[in-house]
C-alpha atoms as a PDB file:
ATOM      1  CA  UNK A   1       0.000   0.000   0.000  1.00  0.00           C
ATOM      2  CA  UNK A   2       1.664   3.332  -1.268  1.00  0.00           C
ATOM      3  CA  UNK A   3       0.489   6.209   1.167  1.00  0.00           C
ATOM      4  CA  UNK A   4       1.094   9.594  -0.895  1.00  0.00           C
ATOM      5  CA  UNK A   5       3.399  12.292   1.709  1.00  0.00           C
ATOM      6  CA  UNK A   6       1.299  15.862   1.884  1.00  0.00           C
ATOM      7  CA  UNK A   7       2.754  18.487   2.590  1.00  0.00           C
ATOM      8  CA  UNK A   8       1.888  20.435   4.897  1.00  0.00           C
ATOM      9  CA  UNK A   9       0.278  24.115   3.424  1.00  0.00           C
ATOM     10  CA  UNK A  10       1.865  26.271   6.354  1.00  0.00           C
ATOM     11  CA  UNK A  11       4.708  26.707   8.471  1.00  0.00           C
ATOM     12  CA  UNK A  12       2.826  26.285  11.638  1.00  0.00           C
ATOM     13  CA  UNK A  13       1.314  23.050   9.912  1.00  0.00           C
ATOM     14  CA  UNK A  14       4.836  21.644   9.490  1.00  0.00           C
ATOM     15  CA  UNK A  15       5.490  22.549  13.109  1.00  0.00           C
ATOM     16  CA  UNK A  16       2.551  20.012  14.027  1.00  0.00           C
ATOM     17  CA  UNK A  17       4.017  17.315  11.612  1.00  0.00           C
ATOM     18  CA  UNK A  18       7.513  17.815  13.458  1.00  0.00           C
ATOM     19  CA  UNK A  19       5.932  17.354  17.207  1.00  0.00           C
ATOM     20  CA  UNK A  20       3.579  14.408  15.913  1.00  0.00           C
ATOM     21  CA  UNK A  21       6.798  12.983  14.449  1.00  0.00           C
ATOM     22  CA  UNK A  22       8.197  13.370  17.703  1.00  0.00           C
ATOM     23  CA  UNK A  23       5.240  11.966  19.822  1.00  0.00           C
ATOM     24  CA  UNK A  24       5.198   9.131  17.528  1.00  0.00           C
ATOM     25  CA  UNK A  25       8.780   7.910  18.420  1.00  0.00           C
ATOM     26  CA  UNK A  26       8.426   8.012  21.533  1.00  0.00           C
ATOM     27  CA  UNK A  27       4.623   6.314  21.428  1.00  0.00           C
ATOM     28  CA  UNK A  28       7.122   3.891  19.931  1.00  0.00           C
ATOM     29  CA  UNK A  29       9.839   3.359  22.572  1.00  0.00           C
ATOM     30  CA  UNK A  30       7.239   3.375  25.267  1.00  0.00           C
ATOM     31  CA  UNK A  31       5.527   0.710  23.336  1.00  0.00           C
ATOM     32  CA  UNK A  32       8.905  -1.531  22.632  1.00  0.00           C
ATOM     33  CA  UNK A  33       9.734  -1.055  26.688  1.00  0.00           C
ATOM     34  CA  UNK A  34       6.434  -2.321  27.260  1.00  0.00           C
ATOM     35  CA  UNK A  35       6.896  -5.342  25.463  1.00  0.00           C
ATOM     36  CA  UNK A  36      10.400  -5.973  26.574  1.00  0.00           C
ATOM     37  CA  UNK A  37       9.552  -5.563  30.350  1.00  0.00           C
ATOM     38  CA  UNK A  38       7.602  -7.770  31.614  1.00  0.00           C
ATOM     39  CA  UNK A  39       4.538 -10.034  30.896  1.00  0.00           C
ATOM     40  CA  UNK A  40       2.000  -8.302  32.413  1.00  0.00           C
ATOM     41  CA  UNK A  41       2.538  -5.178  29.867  1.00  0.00           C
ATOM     42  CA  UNK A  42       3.340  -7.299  26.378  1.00  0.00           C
ATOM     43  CA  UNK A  43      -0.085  -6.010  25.398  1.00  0.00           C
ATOM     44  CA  UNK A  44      -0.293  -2.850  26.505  1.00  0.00           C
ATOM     45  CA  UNK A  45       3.214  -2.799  24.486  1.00  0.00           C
ATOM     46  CA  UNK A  46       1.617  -4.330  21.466  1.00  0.00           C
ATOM     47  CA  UNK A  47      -1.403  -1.873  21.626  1.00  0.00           C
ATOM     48  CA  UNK A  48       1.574   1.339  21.753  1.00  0.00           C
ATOM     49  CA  UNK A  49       3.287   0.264  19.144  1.00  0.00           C
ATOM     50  CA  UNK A  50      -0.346   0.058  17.257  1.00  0.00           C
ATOM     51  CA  UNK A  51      -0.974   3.817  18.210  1.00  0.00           C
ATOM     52  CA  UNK A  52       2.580   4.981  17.489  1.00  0.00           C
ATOM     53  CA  UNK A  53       1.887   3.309  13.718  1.00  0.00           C
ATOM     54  CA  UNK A  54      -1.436   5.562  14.043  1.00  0.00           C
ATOM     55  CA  UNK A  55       0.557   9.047  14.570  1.00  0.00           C
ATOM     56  CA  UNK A  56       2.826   8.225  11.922  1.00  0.00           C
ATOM     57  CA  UNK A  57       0.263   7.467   9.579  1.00  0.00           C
ATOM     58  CA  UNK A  58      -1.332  10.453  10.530  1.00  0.00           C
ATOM     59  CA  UNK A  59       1.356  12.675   9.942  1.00  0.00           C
ATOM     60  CA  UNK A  60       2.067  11.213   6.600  1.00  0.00           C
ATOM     61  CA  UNK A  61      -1.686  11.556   5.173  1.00  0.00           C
ATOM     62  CA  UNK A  62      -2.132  15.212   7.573  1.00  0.00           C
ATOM     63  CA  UNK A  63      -5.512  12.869   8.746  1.00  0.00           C
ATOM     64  CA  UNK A  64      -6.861  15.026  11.743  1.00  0.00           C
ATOM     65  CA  UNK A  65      -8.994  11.686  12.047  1.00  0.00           C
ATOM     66  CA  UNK A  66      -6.334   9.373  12.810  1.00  0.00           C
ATOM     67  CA  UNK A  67      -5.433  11.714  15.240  1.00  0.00           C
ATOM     68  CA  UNK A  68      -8.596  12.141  17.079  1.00  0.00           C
ATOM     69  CA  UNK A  69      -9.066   8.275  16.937  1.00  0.00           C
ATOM     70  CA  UNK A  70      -5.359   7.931  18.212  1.00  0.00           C
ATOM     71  CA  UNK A  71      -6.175  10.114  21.224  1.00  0.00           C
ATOM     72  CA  UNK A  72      -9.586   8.671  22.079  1.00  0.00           C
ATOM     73  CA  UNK A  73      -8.089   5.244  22.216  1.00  0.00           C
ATOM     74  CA  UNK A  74      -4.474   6.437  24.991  1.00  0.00           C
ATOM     75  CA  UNK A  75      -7.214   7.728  26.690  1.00  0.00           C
ATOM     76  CA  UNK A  76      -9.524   4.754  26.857  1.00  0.00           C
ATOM     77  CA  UNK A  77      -6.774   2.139  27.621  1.00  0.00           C
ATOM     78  CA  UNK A  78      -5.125   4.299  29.839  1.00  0.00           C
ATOM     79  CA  UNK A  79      -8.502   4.787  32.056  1.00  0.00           C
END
């Protein structure tokens, strides 16, 4: 699947993309400690590393969706 790279129509709009960027690596590294720690968190690991593939997906599309969705779900399973 080939997902075309927008880009973004305004400097403060390529400011989000670089802090989503950002939140997505470390979505990522929380997500890989997860799964390397211990058992009890291998699927809260799996599920970060889910939601970190989320944020970069919506930073490559600009999808305020994916975003929303992204958020809605940390908030859920961290409740």
């Amino acid at each position: 699947m080939c997902v075309p790279n927008i880009e973004p129509p305004t400097e403060k709009a390529a400011s989000y993309v670089t802090i989503i960027r950002i939140l997505a690596v470390l979505q990522f590294i929380v997500g890989a400690l997860g799964v390397s720690s211990d058992n009890y968190y291998i699927p809260h690991g799996i599920f970060g590393i889910f939601l970190a593939f989320v944020l970069f997906m919506a930073q490559k599309v600009l999808s305020h969706q994916l975003i929303i969705v992204q958020l809605m779900l940390s908030i859920y399973f961290m409740l």
